[in-house]
C-alpha atoms as a PDB file:
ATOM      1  CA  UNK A   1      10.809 -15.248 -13.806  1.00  0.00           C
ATOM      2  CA  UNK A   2       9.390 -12.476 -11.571  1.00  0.00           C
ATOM      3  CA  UNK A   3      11.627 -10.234  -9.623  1.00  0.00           C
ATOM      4  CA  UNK A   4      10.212  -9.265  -6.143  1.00  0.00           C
ATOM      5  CA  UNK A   5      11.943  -5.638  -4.394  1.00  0.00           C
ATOM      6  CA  UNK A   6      11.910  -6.061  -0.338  1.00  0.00           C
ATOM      7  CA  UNK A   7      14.124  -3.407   0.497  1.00  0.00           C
ATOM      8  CA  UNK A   8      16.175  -2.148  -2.595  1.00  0.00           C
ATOM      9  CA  UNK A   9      15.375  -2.154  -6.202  1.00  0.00           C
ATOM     10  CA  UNK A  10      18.861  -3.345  -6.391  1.00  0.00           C
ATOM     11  CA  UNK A  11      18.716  -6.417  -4.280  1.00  0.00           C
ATOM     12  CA  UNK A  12      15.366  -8.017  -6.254  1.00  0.00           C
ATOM     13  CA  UNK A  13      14.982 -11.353  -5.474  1.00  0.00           C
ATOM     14  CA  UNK A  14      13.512 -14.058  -7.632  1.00  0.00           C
ATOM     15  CA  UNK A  15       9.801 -14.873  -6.919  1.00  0.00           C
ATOM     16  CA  UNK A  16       9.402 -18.139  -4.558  1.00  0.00           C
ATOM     17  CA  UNK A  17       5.489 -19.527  -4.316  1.00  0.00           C
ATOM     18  CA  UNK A  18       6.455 -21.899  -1.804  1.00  0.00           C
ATOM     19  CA  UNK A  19       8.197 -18.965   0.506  1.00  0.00           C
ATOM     20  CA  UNK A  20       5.347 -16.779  -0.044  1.00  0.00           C
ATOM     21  CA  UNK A  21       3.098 -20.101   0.807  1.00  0.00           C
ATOM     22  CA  UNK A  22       4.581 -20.816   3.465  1.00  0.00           C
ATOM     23  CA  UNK A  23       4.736 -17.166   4.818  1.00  0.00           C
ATOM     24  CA  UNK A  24       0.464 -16.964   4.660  1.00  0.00           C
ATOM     25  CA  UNK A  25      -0.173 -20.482   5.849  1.00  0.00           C
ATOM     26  CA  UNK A  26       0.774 -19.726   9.567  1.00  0.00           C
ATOM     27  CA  UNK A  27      -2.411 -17.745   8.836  1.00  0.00           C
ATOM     28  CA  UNK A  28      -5.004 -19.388   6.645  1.00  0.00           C
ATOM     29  CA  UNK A  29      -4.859 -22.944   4.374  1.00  0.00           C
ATOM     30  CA  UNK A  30      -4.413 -21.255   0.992  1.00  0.00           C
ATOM     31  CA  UNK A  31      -3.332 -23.156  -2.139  1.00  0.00           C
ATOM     32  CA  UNK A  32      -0.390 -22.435  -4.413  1.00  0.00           C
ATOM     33  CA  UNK A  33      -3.258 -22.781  -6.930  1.00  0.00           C
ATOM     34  CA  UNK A  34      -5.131 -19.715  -5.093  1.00  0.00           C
ATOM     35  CA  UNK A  35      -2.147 -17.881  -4.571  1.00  0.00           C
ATOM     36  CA  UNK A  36      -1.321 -18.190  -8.598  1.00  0.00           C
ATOM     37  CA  UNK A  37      -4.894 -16.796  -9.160  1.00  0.00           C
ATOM     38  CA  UNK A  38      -4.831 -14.049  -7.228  1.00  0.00           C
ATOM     39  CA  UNK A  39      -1.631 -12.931  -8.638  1.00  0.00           C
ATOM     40  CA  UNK A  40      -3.073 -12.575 -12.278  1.00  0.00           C
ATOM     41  CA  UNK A  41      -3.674  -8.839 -11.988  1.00  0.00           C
ATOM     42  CA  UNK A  42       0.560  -8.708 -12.013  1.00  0.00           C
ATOM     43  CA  UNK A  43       0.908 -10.865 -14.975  1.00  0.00           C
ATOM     44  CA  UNK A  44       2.240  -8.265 -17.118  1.00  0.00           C
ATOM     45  CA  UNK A  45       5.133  -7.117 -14.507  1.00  0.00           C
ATOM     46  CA  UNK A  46       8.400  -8.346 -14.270  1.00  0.00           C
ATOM     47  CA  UNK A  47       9.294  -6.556 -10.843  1.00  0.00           C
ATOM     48  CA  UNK A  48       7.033  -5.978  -7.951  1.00  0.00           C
ATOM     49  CA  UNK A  49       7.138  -4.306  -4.735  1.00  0.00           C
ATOM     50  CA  UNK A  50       6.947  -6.599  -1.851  1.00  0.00           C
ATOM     51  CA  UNK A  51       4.029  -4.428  -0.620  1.00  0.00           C
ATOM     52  CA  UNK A  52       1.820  -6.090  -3.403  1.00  0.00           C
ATOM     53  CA  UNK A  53       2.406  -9.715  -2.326  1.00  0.00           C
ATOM     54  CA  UNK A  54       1.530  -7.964   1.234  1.00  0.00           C
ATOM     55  CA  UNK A  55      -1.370  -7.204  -0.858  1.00  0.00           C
ATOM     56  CA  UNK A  56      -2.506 -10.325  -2.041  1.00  0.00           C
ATOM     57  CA  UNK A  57      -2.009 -12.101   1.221  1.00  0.00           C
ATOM     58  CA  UNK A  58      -4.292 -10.445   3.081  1.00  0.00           C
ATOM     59  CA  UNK A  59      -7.070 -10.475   0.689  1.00  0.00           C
ATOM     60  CA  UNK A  60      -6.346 -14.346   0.204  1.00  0.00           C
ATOM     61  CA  UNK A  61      -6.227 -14.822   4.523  1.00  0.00           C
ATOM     62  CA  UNK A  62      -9.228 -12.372   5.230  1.00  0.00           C
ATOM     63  CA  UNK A  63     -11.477 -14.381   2.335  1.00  0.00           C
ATOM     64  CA  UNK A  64     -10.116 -17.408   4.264  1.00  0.00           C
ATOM     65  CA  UNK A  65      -9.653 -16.427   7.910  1.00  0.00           C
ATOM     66  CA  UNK A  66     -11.197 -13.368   8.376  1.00  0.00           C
ATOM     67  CA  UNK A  67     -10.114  -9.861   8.857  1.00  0.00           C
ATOM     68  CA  UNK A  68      -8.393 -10.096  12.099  1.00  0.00           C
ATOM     69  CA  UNK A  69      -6.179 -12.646  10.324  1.00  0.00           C
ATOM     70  CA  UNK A  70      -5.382 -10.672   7.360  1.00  0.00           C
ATOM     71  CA  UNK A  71      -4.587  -7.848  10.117  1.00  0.00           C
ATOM     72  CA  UNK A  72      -1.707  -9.712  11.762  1.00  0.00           C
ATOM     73  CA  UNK A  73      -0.273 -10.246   8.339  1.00  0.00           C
ATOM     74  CA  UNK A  74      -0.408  -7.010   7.623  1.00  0.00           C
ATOM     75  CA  UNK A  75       1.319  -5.939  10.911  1.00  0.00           C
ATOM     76  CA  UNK A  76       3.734  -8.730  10.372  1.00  0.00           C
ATOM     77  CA  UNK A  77       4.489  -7.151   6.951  1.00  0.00           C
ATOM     78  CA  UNK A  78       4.528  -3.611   7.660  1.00  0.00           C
ATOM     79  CA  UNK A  79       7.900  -2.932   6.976  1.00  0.00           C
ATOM     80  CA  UNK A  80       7.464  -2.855   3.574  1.00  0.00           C
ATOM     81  CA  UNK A  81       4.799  -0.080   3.754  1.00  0.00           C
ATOM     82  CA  UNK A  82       6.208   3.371   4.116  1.00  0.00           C
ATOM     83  CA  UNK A  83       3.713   4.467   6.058  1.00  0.00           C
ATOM     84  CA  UNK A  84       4.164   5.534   9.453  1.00  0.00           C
ATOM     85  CA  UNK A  85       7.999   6.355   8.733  1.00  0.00           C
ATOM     86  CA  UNK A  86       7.315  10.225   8.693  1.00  0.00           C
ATOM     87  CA  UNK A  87       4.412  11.965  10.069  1.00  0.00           C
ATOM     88  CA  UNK A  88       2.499  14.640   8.207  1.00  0.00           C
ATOM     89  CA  UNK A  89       3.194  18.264   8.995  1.00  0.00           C
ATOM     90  CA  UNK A  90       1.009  21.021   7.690  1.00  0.00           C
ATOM     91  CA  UNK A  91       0.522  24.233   8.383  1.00  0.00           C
ATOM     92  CA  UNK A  92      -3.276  25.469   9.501  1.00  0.00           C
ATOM     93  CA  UNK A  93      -4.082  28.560  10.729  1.00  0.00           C
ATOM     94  CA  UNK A  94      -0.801  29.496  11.845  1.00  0.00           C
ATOM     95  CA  UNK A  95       0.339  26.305  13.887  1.00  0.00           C
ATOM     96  CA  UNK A  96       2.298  23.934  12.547  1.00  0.00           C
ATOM     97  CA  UNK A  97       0.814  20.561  13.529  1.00  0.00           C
ATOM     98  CA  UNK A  98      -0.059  16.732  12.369  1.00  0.00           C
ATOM     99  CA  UNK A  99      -2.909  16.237  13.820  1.00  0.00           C
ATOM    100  CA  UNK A 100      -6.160  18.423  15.344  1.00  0.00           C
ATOM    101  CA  UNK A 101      -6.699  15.799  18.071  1.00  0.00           C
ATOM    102  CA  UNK A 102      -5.323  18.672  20.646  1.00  0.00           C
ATOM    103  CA  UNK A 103      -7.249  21.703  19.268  1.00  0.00           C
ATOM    104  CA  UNK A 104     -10.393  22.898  21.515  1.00  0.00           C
ATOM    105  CA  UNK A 105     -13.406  23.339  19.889  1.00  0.00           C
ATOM    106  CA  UNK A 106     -13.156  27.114  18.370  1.00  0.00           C
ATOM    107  CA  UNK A 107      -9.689  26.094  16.443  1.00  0.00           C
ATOM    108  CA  UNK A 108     -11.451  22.839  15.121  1.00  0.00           C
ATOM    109  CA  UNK A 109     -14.355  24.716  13.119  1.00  0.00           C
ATOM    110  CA  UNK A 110     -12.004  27.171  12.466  1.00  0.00           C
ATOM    111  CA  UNK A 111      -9.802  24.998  10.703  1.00  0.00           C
ATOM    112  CA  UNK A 112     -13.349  23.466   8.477  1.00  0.00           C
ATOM    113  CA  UNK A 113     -14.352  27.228   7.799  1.00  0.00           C
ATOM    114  CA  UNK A 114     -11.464  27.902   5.937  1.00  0.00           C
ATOM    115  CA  UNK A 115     -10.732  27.810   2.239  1.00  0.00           C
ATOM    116  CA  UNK A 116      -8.831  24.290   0.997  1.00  0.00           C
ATOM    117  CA  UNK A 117      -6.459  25.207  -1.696  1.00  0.00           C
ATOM    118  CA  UNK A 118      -4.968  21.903  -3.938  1.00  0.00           C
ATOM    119  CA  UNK A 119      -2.404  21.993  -6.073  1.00  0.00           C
ATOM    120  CA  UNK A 120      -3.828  19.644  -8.473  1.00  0.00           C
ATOM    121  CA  UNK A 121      -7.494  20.830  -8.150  1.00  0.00           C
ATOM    122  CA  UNK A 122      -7.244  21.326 -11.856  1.00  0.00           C
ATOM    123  CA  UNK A 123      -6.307  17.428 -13.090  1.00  0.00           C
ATOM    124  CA  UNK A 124      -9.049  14.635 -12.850  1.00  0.00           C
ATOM    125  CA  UNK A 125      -8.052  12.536 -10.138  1.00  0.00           C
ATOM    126  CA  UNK A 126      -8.876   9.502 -13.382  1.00  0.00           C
ATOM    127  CA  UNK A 127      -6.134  11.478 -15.139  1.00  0.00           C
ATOM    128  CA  UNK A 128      -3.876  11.536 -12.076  1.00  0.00           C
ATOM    129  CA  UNK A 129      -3.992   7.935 -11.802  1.00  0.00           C
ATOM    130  CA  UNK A 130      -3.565   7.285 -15.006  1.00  0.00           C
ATOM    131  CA  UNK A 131      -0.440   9.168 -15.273  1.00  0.00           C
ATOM    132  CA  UNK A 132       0.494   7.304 -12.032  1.00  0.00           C
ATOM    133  CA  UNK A 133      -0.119   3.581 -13.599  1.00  0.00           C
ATOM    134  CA  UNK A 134       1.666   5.067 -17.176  1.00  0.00           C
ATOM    135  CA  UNK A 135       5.020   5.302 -15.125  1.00  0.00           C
ATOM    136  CA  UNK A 136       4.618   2.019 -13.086  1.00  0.00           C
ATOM    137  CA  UNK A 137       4.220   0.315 -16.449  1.00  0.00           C
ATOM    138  CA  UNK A 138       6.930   2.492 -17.793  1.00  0.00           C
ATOM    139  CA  UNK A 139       9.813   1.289 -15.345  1.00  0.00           C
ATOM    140  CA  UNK A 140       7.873  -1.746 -14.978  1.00  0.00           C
ATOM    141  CA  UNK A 141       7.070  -2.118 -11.682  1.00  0.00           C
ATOM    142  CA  UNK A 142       3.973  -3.072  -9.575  1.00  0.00           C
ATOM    143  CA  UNK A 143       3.464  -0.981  -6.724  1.00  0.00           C
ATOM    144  CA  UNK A 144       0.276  -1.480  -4.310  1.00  0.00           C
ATOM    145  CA  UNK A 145      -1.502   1.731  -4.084  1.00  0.00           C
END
């Protein structure tokens, strides 16, 4: 039986098709049949994040519905997303910021003009993800990426 994470690793719940059913039809008439299908790719976990049934919904209610549809799913479902929790903070040409919507025009190009450094410049980003799926399938877990 699969395991689904909300919240804690701790607290995984079994998986319920006619919860998760029930939970997309108040956006599109999809099948427990469809909903089995799409899940296929996640065959070979026993745990997965909640953010991959997010996942699958909204590819099943946007082939379905549309994308607006799939978009209030996704808002619905958010939570289990950590984006938007913490916002990024980097430092560029001496000012600590998140964003360059507030920079005139002379601080924008020179923020393009300079020199981009990356830590992992040297790894293939094939070999990064690699490594990436290699511990998922390690501990287990599916995680949407």
């Amino acid at each position: 039986m699969k395991k689904i994470i909300y919240k804690n690793p701790n607290d995984a719940e079994n998986f319920d098709i006619k919860r998760f059913s029930k939970s997309l039809n108040q956006y599109a008439k999809i099948s427990e049949k469809e909903i089995n299908e799409a899940m296929k790719d996640y065959e070979q976990y026993e745990t997965m994040h909640a953010s991959c049934l997010v996942e699958i919904g909204m590819k099943l209610i946007s082939e379905k519905a549309g994308e607006d549809k799939a978009h209030d799913y996704f808002n619905a479902h958010a939570e289990y997303f950590d984006e938007g929790k913490f916002e990024r903070l980097r430092r560029i040409t001496g000012y600590l910021v998140g964003t360059l919507d507030r920079w005139n025009d002379a601080k924008k190009a020179e923020e393009a003009a300079r020199v981009k450094h990356c830590v992992n410049s040297a790894i293939d980003d094939a070999e990064r993800l690699a490594a990436l799926e290699t511990q998922a399938m390690e501990q287990n877990i599916a995680y949407a990426h």
